[in-house]
Protein backbone atom coordinates (compact mmCIF):
# COMPACT_ATOMS: atom_id res chain seq x y z
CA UNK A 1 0.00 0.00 0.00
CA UNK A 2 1.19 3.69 -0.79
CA UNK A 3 2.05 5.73 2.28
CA UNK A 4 0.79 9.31 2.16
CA UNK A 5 4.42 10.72 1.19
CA UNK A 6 4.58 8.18 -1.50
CA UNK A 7 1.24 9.14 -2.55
CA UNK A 8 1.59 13.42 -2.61
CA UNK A 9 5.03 13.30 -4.41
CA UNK A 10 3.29 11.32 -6.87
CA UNK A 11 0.19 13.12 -7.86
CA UNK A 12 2.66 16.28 -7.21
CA UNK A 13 4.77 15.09 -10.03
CA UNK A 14 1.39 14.20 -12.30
CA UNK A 15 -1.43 15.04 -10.97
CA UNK A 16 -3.56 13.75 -14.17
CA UNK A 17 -2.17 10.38 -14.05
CA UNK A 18 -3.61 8.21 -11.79
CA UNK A 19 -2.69 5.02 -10.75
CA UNK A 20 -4.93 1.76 -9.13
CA UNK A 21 -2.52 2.50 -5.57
CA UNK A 22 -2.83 6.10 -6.10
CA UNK A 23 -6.83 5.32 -6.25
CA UNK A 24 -6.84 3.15 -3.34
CA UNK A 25 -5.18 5.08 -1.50
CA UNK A 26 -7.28 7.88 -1.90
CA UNK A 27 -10.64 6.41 -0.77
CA UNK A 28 -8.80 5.24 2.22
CA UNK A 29 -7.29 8.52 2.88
CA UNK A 30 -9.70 11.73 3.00
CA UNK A 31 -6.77 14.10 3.69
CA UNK A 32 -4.82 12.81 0.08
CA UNK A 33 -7.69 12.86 -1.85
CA UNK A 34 -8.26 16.45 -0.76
CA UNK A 35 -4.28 16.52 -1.86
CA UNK A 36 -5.24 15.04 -4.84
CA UNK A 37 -8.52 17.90 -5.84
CA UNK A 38 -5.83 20.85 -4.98
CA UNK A 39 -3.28 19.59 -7.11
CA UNK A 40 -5.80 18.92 -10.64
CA UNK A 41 -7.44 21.98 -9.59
CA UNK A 42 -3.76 23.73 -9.35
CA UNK A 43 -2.99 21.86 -12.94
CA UNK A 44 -6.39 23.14 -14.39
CA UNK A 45 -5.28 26.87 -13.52
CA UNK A 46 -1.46 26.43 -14.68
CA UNK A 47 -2.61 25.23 -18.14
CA UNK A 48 -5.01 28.23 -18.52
CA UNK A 49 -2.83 30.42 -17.61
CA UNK A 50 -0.03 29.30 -20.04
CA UNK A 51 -2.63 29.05 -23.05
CA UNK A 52 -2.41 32.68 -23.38
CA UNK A 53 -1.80 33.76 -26.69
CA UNK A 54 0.87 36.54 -27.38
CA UNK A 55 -0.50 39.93 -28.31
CA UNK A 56 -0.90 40.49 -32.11
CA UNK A 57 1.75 42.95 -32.39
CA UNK A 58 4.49 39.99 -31.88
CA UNK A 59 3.04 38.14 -34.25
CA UNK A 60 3.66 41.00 -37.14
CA UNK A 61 6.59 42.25 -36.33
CA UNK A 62 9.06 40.03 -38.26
CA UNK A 63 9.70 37.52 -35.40
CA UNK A 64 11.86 39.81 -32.64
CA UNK A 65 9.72 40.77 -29.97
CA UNK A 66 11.39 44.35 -30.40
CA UNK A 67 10.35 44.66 -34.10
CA UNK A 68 14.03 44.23 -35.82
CA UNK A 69 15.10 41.35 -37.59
CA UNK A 70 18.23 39.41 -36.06
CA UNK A 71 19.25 39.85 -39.50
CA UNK A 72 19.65 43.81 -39.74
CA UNK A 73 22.89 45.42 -39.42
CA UNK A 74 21.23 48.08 -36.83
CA UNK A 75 20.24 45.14 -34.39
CA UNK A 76 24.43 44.46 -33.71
CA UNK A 77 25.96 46.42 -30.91
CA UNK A 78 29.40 46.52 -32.51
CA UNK A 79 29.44 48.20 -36.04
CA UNK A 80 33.02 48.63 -38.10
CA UNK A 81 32.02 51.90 -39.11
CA UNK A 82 32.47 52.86 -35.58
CA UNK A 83 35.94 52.11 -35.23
């Protein structure tokens, strides 16, 4: 049988997989199982959050979040001319 330590690192590593021991377990143990609710509910709000999509304007500006292209002379710190 799963202790509770066993148990909570488990469903703290994945808390969408779920195992039979994990499951038995958890109707044996209220205080896991309410473990077990935080941590999906926890998931649930981590992959909402991270489904964001970027604003528009980073979409159009040529692939640099700052609008130049990696590509353009202007975008190097160090120019020859300089010297």
């Amino acid at each position: 049988m799963l202790s509770c330590a066993e148990f909570r690192f488990q469903v703290g590593a994945e808390p969408r997989k779920q195992t039979v021991q994990q499951i038995l377990h958890g109707i044996g143990c209220p205080s896991c199982l309410r473990y077990l609710i935080a941590m999906r509910n926890l998931e649930r709000v981590l992959l909402k959050a991270f489904s964001v999509d970027p604003p528009s304007e980073h979409l159009s500006s040529g692939g640099s979040r700052l609008g130049t292209k990696a590509s353009d002379p202007s975008h190097h710190s160090s120019d020859k001319s300089q010297k």
